[in-house]
C-alpha atoms as a PDB file:
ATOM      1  CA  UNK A   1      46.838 171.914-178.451  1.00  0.00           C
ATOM      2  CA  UNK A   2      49.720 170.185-176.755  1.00  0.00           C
ATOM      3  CA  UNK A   3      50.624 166.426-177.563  1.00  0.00           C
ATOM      4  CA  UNK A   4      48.708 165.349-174.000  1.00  0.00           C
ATOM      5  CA  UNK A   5      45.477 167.198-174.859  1.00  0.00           C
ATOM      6  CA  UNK A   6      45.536 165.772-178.043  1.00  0.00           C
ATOM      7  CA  UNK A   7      45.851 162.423-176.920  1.00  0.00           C
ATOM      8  CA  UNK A   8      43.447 162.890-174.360  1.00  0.00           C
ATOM      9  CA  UNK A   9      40.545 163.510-177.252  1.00  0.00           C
ATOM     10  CA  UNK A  10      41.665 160.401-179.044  1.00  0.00           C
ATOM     11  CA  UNK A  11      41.670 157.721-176.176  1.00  0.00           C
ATOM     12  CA  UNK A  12      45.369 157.130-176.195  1.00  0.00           C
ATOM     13  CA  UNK A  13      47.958 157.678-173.364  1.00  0.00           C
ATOM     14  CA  UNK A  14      51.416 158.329-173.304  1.00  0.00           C
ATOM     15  CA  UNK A  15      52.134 154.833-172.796  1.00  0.00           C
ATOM     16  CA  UNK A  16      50.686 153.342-175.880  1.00  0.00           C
ATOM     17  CA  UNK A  17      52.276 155.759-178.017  1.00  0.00           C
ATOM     18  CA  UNK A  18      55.831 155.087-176.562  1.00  0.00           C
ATOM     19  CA  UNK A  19      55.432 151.167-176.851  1.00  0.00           C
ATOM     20  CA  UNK A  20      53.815 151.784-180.744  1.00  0.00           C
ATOM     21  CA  UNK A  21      56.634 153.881-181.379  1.00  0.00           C
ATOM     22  CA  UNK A  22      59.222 151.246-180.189  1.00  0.00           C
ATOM     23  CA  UNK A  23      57.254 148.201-181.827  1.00  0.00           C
ATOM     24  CA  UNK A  24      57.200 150.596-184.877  1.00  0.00           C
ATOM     25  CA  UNK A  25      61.105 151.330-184.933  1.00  0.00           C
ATOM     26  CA  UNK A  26      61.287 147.566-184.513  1.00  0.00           C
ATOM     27  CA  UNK A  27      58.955 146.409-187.780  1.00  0.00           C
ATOM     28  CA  UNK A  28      60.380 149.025-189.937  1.00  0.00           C
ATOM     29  CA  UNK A  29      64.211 148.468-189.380  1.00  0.00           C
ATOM     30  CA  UNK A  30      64.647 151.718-187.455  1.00  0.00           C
ATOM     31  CA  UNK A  31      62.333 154.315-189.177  1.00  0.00           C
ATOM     32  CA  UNK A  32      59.428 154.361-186.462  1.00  0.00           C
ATOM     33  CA  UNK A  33      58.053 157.467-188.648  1.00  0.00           C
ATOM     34  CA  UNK A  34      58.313 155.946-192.149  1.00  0.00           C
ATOM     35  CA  UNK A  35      56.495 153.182-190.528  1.00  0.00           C
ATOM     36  CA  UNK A  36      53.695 154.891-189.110  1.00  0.00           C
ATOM     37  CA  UNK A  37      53.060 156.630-192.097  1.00  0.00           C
ATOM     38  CA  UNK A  38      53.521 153.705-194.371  1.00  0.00           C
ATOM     39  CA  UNK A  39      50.807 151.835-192.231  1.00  0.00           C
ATOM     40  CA  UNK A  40      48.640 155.190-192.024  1.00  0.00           C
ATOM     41  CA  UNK A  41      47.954 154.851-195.598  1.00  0.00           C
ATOM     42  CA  UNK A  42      46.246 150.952-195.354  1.00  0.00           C
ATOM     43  CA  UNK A  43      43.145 151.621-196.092  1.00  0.00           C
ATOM     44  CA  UNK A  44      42.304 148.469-193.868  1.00  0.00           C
ATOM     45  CA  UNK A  45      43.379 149.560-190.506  1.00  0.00           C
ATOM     46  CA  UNK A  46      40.485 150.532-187.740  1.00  0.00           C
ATOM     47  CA  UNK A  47      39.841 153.565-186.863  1.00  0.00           C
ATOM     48  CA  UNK A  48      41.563 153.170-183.160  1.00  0.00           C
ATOM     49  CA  UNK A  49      44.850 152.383-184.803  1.00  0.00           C
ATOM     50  CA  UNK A  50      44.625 155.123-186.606  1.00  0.00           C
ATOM     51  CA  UNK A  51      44.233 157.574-184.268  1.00  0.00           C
ATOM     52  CA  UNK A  52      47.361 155.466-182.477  1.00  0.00           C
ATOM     53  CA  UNK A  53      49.827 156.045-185.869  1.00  0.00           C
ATOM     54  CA  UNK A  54      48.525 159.436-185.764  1.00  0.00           C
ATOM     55  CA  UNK A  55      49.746 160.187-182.169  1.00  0.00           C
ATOM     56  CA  UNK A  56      52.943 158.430-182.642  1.00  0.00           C
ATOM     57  CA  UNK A  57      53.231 160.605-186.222  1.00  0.00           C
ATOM     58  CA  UNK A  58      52.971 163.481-183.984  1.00  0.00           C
ATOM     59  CA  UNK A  59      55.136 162.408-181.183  1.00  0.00           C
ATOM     60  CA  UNK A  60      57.514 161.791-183.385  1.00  0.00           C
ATOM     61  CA  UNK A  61      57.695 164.647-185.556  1.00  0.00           C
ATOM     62  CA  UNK A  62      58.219 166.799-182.551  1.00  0.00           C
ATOM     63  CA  UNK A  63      61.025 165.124-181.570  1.00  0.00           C
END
């Protein structure tokens, strides 16, 4: 499944991920994907922003 159809099934656009990705880079001195997967593993976080981290994991991988 491609990164749009995945996001589609989740509720989250292109958009968000691109802003989560910068505010990401911006909290975690640079490393948008240690981030994400730093604040993946909160056990605390709602399920939306999970799914969020997720698509920006992914996004970010691919790039």
């Amino acid at each position: 499944m491609n990164l749009l159809g995945w996001l589609g099934a989740g509720g989250v656009t292109e958009a968000e991920v691109r802003a989560e990705v910068w505010r990401l880079g911006a909290r975690h001195m640079g490393e948008p994907l240690e981030g994400a997967l730093r604040e993946l593993a909160d056990q605390g976080i709602s399920p939306a922003r999970a799914s969020l981290l997720r698509a920006c994991v992914q996004q970010l991988r691919r790039a």
